[in-house]
N, C-alpha and C. Protein backbone atom coordinates (compact mmCIF):
# COMPACT_ATOMS: atom_id res chain seq x y z
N UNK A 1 78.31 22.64 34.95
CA UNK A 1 76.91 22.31 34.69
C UNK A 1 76.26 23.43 33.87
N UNK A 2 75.69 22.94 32.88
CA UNK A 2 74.42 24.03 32.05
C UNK A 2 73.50 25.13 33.02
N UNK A 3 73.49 26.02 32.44
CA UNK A 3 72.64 27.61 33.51
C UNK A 3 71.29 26.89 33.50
N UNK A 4 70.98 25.69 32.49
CA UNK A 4 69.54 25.70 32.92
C UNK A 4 69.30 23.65 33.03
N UNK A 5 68.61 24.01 34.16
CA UNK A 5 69.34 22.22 35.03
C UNK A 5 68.22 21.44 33.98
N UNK A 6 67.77 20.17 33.88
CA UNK A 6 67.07 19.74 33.45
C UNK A 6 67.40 18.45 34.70
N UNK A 7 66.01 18.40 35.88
CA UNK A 7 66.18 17.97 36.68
C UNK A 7 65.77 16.29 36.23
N UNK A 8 65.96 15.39 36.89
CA UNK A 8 65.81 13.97 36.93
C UNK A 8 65.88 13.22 37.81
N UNK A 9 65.32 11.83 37.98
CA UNK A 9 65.06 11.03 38.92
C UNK A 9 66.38 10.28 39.66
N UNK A 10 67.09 10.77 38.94
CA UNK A 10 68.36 10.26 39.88
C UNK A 10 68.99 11.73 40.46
N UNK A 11 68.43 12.50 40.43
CA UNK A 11 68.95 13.87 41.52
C UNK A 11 67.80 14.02 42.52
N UNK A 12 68.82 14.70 43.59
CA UNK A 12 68.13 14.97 44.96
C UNK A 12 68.36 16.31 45.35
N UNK A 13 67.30 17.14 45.85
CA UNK A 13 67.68 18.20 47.04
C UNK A 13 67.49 18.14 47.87
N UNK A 14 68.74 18.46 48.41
CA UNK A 14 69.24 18.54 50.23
C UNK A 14 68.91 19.68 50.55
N UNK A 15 67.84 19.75 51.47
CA UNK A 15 67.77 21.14 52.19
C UNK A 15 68.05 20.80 53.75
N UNK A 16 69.26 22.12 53.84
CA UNK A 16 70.11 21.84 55.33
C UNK A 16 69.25 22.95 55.94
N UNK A 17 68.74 22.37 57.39
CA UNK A 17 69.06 22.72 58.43
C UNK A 17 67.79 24.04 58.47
N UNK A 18 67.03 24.28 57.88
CA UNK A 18 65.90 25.44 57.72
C UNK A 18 65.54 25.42 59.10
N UNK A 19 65.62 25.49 60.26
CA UNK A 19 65.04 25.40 61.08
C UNK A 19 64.84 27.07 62.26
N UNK A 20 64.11 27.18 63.21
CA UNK A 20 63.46 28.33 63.90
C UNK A 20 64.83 28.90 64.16
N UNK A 21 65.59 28.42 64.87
CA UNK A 21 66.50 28.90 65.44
C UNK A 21 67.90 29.34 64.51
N UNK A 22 67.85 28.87 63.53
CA UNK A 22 68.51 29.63 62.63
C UNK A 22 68.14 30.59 61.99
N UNK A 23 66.65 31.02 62.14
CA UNK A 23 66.09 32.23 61.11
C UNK A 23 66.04 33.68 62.36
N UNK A 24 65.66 34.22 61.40
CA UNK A 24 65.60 36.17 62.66
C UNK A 24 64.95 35.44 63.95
N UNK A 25 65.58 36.21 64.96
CA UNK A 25 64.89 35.75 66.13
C UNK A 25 65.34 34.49 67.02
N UNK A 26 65.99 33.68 66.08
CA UNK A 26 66.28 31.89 66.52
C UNK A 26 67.44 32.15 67.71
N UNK A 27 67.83 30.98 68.30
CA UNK A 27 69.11 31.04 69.08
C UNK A 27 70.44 31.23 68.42
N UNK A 28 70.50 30.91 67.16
CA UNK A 28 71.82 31.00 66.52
C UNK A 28 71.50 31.26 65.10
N UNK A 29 70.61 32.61 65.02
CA UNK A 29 70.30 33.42 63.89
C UNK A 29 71.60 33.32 62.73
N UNK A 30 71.09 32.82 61.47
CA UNK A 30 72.42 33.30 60.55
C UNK A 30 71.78 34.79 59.69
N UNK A 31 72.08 35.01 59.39
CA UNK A 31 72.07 36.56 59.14
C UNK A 31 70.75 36.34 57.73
N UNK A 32 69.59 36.69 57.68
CA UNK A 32 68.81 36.48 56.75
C UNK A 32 68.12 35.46 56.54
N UNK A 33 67.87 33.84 57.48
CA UNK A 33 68.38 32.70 57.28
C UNK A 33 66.94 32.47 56.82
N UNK A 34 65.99 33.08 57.07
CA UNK A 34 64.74 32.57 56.58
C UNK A 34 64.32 33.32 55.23
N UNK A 35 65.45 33.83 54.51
CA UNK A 35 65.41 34.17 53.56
C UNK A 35 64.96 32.98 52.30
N UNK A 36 65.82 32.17 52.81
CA UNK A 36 65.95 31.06 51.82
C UNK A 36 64.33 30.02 51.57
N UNK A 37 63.58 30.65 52.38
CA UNK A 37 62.24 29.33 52.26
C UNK A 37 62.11 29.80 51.18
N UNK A 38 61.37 30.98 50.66
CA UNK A 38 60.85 30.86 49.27
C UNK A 38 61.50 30.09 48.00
N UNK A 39 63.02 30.23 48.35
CA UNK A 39 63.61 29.99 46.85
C UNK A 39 63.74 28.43 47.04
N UNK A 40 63.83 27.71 48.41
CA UNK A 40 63.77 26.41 48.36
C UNK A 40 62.95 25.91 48.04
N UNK A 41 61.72 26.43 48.48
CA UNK A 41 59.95 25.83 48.19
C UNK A 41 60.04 25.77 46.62
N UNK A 42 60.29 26.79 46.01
CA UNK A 42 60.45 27.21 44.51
C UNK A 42 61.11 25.58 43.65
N UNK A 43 62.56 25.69 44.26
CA UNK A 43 63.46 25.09 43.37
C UNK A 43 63.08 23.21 43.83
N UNK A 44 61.81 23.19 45.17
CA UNK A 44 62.09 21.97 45.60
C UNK A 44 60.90 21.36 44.28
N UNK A 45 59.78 22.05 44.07
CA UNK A 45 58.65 21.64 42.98
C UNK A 45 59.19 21.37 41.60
N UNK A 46 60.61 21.50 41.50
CA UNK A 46 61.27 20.65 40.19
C UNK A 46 61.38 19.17 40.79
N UNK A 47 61.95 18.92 41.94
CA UNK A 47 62.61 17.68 42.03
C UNK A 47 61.49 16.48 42.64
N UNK A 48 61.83 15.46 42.35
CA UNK A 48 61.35 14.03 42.91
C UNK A 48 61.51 13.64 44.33
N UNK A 49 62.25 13.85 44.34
CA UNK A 49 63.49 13.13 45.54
C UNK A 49 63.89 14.74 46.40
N UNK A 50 63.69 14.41 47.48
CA UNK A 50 63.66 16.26 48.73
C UNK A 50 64.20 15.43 50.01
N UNK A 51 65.41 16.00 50.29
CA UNK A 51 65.62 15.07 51.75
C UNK A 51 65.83 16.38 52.57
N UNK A 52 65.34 16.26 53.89
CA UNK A 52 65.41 17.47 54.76
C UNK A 52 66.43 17.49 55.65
N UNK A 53 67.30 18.35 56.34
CA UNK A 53 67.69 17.79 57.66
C UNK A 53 67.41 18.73 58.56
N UNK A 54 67.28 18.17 59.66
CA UNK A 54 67.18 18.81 60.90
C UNK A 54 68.30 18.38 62.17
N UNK A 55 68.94 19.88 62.98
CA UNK A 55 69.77 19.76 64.16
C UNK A 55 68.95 19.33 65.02
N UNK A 56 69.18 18.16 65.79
CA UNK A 56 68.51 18.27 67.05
C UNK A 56 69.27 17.16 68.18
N UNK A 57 69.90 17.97 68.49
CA UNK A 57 70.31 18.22 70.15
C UNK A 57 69.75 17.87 71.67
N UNK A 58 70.49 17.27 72.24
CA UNK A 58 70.00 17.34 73.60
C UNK A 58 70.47 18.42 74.29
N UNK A 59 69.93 18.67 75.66
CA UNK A 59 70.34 19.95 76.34
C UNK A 59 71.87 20.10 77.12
N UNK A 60 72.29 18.80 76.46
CA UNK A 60 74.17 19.08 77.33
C UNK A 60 74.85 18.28 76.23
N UNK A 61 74.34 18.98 74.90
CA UNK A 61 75.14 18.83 73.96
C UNK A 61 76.95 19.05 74.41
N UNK A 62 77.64 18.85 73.62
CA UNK A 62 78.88 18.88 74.15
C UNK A 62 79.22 20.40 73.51
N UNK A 63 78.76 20.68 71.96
CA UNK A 63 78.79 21.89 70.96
C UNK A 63 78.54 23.42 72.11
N UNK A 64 77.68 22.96 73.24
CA UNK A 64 76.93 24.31 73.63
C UNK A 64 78.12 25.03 74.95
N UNK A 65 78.41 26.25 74.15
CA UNK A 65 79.00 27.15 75.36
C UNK A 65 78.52 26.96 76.85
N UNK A 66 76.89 27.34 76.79
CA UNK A 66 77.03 27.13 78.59
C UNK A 66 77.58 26.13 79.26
N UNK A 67 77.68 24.46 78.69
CA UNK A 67 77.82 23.32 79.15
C UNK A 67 79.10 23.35 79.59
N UNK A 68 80.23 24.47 79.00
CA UNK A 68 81.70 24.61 79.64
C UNK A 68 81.86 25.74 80.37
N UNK A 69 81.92 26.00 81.63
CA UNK A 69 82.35 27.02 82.28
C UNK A 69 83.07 27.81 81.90
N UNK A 70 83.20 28.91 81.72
CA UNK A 70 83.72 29.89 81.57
C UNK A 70 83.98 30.16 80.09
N UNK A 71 84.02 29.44 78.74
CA UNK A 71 83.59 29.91 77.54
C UNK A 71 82.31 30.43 77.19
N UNK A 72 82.68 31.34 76.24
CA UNK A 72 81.50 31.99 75.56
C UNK A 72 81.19 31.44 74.10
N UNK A 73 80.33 31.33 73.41
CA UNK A 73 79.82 31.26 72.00
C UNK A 73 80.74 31.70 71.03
N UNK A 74 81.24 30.89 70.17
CA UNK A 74 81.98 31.10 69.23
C UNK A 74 83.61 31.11 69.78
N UNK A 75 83.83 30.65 70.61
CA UNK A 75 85.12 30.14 71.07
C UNK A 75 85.34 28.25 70.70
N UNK A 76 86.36 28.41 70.74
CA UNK A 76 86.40 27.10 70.23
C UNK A 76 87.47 26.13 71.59
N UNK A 77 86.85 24.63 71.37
CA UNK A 77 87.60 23.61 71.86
C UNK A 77 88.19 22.50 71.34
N UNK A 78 89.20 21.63 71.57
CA UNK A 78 89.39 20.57 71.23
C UNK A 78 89.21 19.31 72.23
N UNK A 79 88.58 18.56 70.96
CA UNK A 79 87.71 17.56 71.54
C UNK A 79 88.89 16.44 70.52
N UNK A 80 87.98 15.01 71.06
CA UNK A 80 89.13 14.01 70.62
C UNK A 80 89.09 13.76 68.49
N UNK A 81 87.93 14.38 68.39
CA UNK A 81 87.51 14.61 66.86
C UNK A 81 88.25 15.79 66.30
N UNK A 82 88.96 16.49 67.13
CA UNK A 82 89.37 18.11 66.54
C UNK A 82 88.94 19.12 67.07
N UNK A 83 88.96 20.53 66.15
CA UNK A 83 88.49 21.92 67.06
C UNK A 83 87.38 21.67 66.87
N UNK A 84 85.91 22.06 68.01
CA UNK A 84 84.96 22.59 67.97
C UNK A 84 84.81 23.68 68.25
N UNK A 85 83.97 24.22 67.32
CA UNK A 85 83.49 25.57 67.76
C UNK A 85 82.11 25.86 68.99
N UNK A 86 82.44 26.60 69.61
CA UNK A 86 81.30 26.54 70.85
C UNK A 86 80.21 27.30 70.01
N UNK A 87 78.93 26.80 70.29
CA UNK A 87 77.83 27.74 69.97
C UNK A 87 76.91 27.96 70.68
N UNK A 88 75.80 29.02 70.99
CA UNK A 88 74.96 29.34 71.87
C UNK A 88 74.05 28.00 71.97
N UNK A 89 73.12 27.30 72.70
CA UNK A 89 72.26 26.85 72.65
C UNK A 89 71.33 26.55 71.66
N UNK A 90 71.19 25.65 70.75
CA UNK A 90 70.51 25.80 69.82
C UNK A 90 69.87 24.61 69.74
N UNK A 91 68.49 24.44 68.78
CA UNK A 91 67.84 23.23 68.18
C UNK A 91 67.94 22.05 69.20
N UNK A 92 67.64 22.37 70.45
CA UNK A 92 67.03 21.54 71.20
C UNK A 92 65.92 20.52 71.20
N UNK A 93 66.41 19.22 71.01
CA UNK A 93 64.91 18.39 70.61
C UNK A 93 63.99 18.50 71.36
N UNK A 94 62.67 18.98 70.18
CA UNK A 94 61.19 18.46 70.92
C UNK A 94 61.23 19.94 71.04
N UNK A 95 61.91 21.52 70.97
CA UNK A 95 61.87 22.63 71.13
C UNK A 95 60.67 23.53 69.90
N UNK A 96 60.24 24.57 70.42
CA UNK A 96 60.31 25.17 68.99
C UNK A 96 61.56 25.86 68.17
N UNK A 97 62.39 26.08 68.63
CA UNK A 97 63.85 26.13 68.15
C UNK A 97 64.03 24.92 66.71
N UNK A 98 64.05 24.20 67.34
CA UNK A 98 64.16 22.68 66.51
C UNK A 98 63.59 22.58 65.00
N UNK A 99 61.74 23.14 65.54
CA UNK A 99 61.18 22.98 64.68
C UNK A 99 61.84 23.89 63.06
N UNK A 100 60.86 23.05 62.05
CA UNK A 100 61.32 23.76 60.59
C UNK A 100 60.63 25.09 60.37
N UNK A 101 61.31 26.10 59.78
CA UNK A 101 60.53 26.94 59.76
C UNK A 101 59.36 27.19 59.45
N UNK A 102 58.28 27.78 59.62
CA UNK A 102 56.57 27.17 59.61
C UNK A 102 56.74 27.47 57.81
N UNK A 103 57.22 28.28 57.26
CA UNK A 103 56.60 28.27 55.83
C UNK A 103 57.29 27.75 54.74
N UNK A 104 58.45 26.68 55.27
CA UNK A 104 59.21 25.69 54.74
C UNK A 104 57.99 24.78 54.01
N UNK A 105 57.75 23.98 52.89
CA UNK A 105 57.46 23.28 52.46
C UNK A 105 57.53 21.95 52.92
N UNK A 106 57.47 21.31 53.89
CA UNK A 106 58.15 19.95 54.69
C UNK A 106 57.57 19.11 53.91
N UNK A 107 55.91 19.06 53.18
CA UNK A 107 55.36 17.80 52.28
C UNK A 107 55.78 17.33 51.09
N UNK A 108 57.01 17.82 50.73
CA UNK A 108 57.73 17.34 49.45
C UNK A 108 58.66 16.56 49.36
N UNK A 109 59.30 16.62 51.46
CA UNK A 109 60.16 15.86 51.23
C UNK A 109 59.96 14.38 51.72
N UNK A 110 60.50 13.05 51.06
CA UNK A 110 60.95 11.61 51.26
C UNK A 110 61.47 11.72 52.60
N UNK A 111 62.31 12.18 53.24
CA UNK A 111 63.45 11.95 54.16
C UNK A 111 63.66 12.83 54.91
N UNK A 112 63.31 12.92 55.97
CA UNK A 112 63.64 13.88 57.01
C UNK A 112 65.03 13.44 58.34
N UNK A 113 66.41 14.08 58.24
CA UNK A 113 67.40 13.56 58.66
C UNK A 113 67.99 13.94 59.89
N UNK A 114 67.80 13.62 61.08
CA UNK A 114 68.34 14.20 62.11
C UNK A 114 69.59 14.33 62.42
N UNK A 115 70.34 14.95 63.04
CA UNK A 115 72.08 14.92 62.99
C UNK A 115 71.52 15.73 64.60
N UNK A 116 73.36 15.46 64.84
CA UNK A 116 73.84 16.13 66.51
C UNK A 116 73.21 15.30 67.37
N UNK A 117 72.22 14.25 67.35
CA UNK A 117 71.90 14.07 69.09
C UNK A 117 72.53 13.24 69.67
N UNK A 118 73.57 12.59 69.22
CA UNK A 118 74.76 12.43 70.26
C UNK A 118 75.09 13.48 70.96
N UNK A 119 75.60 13.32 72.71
CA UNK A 119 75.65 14.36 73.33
C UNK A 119 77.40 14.38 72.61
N UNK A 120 78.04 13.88 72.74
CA UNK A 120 79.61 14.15 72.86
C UNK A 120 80.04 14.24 71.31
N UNK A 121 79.18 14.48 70.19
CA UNK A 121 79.81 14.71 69.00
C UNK A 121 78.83 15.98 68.20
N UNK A 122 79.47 16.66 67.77
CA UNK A 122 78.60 17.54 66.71
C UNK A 122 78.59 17.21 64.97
N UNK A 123 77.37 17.32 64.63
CA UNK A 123 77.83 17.24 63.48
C UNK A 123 77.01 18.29 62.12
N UNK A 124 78.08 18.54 61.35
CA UNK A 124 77.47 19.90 60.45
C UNK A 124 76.98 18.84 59.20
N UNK A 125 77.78 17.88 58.73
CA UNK A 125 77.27 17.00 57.58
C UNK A 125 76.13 16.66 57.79
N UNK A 126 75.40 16.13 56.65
CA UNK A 126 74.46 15.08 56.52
C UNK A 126 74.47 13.99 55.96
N UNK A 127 76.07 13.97 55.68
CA UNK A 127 76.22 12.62 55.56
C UNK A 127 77.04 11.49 56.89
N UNK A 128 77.89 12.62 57.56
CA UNK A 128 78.66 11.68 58.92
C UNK A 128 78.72 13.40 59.98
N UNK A 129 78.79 12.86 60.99
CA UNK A 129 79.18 13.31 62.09
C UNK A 129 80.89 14.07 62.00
N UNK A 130 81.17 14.62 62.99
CA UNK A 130 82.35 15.36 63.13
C UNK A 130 83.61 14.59 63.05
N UNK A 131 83.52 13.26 63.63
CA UNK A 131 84.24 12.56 63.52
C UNK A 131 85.14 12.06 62.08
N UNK A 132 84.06 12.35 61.07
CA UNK A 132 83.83 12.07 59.60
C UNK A 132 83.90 10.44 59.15
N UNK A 133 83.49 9.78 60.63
CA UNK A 133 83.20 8.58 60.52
C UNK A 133 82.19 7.70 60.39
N UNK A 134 81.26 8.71 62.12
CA UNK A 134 79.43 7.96 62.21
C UNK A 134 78.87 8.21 61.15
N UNK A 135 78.21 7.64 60.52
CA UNK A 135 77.46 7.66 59.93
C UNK A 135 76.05 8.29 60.17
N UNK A 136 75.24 9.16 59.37
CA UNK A 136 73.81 9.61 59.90
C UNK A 136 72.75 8.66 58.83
N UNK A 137 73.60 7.98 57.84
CA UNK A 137 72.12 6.63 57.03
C UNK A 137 71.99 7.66 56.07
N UNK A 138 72.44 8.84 55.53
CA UNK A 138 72.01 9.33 54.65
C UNK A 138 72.92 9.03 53.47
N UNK A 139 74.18 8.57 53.44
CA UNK A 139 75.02 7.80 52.38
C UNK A 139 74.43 6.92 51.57
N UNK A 140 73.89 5.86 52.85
CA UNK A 140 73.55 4.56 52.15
C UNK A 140 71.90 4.62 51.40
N UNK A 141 71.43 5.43 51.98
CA UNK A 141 70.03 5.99 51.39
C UNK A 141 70.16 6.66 49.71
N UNK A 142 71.12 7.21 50.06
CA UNK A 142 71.61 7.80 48.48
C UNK A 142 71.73 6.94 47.30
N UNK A 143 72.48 5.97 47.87
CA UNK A 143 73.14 4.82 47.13
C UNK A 143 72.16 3.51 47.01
N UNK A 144 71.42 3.60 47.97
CA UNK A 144 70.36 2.16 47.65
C UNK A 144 68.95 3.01 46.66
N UNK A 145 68.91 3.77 46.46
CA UNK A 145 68.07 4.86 45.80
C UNK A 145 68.89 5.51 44.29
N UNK A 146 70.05 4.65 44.13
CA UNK A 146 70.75 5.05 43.16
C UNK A 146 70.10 6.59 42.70
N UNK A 147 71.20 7.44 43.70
CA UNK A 147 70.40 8.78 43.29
C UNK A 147 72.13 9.20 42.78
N UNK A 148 72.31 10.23 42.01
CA UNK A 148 73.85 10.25 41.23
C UNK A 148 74.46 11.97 41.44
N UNK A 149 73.63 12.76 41.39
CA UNK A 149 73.52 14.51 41.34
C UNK A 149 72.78 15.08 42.77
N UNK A 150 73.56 15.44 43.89
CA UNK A 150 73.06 16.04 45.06
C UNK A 150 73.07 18.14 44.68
N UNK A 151 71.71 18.07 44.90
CA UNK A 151 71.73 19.68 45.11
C UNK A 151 72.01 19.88 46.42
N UNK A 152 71.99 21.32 47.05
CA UNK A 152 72.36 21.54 48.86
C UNK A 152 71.84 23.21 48.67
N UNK A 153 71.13 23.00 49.60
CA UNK A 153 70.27 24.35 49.41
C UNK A 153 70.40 24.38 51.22
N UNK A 154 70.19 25.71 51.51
CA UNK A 154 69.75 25.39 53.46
C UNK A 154 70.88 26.42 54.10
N UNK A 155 70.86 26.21 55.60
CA UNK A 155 72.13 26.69 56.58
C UNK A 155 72.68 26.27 57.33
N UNK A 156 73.75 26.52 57.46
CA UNK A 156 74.60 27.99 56.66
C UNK A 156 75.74 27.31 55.73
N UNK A 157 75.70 28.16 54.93
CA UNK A 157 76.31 27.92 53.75
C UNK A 157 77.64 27.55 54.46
N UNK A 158 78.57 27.96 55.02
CA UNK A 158 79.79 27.79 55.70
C UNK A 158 80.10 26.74 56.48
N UNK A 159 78.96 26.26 56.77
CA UNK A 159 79.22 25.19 58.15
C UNK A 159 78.11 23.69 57.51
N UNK A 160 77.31 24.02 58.21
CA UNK A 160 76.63 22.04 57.62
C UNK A 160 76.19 22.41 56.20
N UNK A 161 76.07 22.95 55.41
CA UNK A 161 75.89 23.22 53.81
C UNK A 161 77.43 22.55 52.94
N UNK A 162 78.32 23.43 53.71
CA UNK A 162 79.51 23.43 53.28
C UNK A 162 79.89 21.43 53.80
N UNK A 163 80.18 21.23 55.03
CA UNK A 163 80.34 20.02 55.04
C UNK A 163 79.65 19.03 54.30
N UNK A 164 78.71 19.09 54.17
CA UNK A 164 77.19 18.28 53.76
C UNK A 164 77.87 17.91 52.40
N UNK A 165 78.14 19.37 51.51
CA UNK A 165 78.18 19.23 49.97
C UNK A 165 79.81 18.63 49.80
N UNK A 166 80.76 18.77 50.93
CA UNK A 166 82.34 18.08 50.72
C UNK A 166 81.78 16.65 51.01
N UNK A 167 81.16 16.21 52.08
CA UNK A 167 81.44 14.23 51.83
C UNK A 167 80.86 14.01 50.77
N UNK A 168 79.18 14.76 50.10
CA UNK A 168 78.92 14.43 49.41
C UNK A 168 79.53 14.06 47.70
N UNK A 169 80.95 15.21 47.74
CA UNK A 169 81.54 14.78 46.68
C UNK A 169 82.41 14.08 46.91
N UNK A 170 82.94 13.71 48.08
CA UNK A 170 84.40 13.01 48.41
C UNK A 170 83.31 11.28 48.36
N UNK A 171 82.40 11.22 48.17
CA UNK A 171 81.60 9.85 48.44
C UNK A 171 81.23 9.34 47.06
N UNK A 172 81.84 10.41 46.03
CA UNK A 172 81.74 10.16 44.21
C UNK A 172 80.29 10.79 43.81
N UNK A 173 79.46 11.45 44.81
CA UNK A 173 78.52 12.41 43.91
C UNK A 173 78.73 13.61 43.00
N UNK A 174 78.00 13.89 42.13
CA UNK A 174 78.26 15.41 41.70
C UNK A 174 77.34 16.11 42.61
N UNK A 175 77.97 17.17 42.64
CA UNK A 175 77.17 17.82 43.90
C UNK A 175 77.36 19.24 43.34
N UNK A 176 76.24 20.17 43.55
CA UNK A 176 75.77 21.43 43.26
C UNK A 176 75.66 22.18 44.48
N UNK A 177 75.85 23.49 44.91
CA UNK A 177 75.40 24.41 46.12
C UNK A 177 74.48 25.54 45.05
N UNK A 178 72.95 25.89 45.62
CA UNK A 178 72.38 26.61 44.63
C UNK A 178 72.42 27.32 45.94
N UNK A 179 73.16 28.85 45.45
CA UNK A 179 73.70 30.01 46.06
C UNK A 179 72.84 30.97 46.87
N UNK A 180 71.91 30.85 45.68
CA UNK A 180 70.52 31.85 46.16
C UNK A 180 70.04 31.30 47.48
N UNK A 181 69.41 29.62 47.57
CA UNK A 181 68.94 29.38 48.60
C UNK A 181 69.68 29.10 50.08
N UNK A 182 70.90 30.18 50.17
CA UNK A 182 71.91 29.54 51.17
C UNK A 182 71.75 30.76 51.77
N UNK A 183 72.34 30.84 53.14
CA UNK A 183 72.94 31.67 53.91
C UNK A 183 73.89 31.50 54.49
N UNK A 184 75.21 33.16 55.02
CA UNK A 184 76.35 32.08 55.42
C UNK A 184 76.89 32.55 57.21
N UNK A 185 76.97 32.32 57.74
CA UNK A 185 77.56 32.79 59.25
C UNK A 185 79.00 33.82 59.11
N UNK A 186 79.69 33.51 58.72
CA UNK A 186 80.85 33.63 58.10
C UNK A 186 81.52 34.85 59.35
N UNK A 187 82.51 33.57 59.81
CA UNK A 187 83.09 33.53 61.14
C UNK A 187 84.92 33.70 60.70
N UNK A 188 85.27 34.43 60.44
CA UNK A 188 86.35 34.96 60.38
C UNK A 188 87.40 34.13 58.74
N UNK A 189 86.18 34.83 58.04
CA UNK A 189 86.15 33.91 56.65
C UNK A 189 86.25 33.02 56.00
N UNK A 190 85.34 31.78 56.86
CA UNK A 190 84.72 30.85 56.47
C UNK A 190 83.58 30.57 55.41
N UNK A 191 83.24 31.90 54.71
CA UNK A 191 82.58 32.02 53.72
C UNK A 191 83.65 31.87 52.03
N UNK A 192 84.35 32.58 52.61
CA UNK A 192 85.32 32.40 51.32
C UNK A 192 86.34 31.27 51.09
N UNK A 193 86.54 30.30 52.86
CA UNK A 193 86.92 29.77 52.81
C UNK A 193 86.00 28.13 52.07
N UNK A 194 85.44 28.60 52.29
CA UNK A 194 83.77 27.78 51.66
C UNK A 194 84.43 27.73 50.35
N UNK A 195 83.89 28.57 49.43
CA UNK A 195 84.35 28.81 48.21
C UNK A 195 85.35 28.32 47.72
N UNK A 196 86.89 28.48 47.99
CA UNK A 196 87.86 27.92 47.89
C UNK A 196 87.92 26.17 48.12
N UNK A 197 87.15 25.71 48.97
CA UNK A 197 87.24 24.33 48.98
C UNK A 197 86.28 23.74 47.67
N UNK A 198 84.88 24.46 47.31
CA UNK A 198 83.97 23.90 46.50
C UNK A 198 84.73 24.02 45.17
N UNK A 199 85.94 24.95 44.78
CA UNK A 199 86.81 25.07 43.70
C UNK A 199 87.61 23.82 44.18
N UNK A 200 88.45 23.53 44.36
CA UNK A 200 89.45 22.77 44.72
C UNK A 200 88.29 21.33 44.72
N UNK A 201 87.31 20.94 45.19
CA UNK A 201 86.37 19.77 44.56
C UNK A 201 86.03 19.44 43.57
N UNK A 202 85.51 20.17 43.46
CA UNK A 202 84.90 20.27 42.09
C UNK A 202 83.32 20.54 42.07
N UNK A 203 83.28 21.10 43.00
CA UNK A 203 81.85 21.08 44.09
C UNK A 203 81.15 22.70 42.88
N UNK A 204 79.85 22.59 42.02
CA UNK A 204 79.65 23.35 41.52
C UNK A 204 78.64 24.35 42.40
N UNK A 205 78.71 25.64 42.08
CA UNK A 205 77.88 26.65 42.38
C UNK A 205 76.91 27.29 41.45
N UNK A 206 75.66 27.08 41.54
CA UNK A 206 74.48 27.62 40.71
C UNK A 206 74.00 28.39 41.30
N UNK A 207 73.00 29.42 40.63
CA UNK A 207 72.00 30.26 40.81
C UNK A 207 70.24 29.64 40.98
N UNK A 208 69.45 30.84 41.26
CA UNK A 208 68.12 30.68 41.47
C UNK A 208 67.66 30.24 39.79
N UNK A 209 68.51 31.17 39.15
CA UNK A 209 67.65 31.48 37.77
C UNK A 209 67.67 30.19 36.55
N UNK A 210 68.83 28.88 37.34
CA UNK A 210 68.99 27.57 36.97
C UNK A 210 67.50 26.84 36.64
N UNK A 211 66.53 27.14 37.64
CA UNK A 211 65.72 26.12 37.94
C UNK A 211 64.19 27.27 37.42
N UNK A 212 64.43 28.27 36.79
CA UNK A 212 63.20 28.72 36.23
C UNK A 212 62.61 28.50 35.09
C-alpha cells in the first residue's frame, strides 16, 4: 500500500478492544495501552465507517484463572477449541473495567461489537470466536455494507488485533495493522510471532504518518 492512504467509503477502522482494563491501572494492563487513544481519535476523523469492539465477559468466564483452581494468569489450558491462555479477570460486563477508555472518541463509530460473553468460549477476533466458527455479525456487516479495505488499530496487537486482522484477510479483505495505534502483550514472542504471520498473509503494516 502507498505511505499516504487516500481513505474511502468502502474502508473501515477497526478499533480493538480500547477498553479500562487494558490501559495503566486496568486488570490486564498491556504495557502503554492507553497510549493508542490519541493516534486512533486522529486516524479515526479520516474514515466514514469506525467499528468499535469491546470484551465483555461474564464473571465465570471460562478464559479467567480464578475460575480454575489452582492456575495462575497466563498459564494455559485445553479446552475442546484448543489451548487457552488463562488471564486475570478482566472486562467484566456492566464493569468499569469494560468500559472504553473515557478519552476514546466512541461518537464516530457506526458499530459497537461485543465478543467473549459466552461463558465457555473466548474470543480475541472480531470477526468469530475461538472456535473460528461462531460468528460475532461482524463478517456479514462488512459484506452487506460492501466495505473492501479493513484498517485494525486497538489491543493488543498480539492477541485480538492480531486475530481480528488474520480472519479478516482469510475472509478476502485487504487488511492493514496501523502500528502506531497498537500495543502488544507479547508473551513469550507473540509479538514477532504476530509479524511473521501478517508477512506470510499478506496482512500490511502502516504507520501514523500514512494518515497525515
Amino acid at each position: 500500500m502507498n505511505l499516504a492512504m487516500k481513505i474511502s467509503d468502502h474502508d473501515v477502522l477497526l478499533v480493538i478492544d480500547v477498553q479500562n482494563d487494558f490501559c495503566t491501572g486496568g486488570a490486564l494492563a498491556v504495557p502503554g495501552g492507553e497510549k493508542v487513544v490519541p493516534a486512533v481519535n486522529r486516524i479515526a476523523q479520516k474514515f466514514a465507517n469506525v467499528v468499535l469492539t469491546q470484551d465483555w465477559h461474564p464473571e465465570d468466564h471460562v478464559s479467567f484463572a480464578p475460575n480454575h483452581p489452582g492456575k495462575q494468569p497466563f498459564q494455559t489450558i485445553e479446552l475442546d477449541y484448543g489451548i487457552q491462555v488463562l488471564w486475570p479477570t478482566h472486562c467484566v460486563k456492566g464493569t468499569a473495567g469494560a468500559e472504553f477508555h473515557r478519552d476514546l472518541d466512541i461518537a464516530r463509530a457506526n458499530l459497537v461489537v461485543r465478543k467473549g460473553f459466552r461463558r465457555g468460549i473466548d474470543s480475541y477476533s472480531a470477526l468469530f470466536e475461538n472456535d473460528k466458527r461462531t460468528p460475532t455479525g461482524l463478517l456479514g456487516y462488512l459484506r452487506e455494507r460492501e466495505l473492501k479495505t479493513v484498517f485494525v488499530t486497538g489491543l493488543a496487537l498480539d492477541f485480538c488485533v492480531r486475530f481480528s486482522a488474520e480472519d479478516a484477510r482469510k475472509a478476502g479483505f485487504e487488511v492493514a495493522v496501523i502500528e502506531d495505534a497498537c500495543r502488544g502483550i507479547d508473551l513469550g514472542g507473540t509479538v514477532a510471532a504476530t509479524h511473521q504471520s501478517f508477512r506470510d498473509l499478506g496482512i500490511s503494516v502502516v504507520g501514523l504518518e500514512a494518515f497525515l
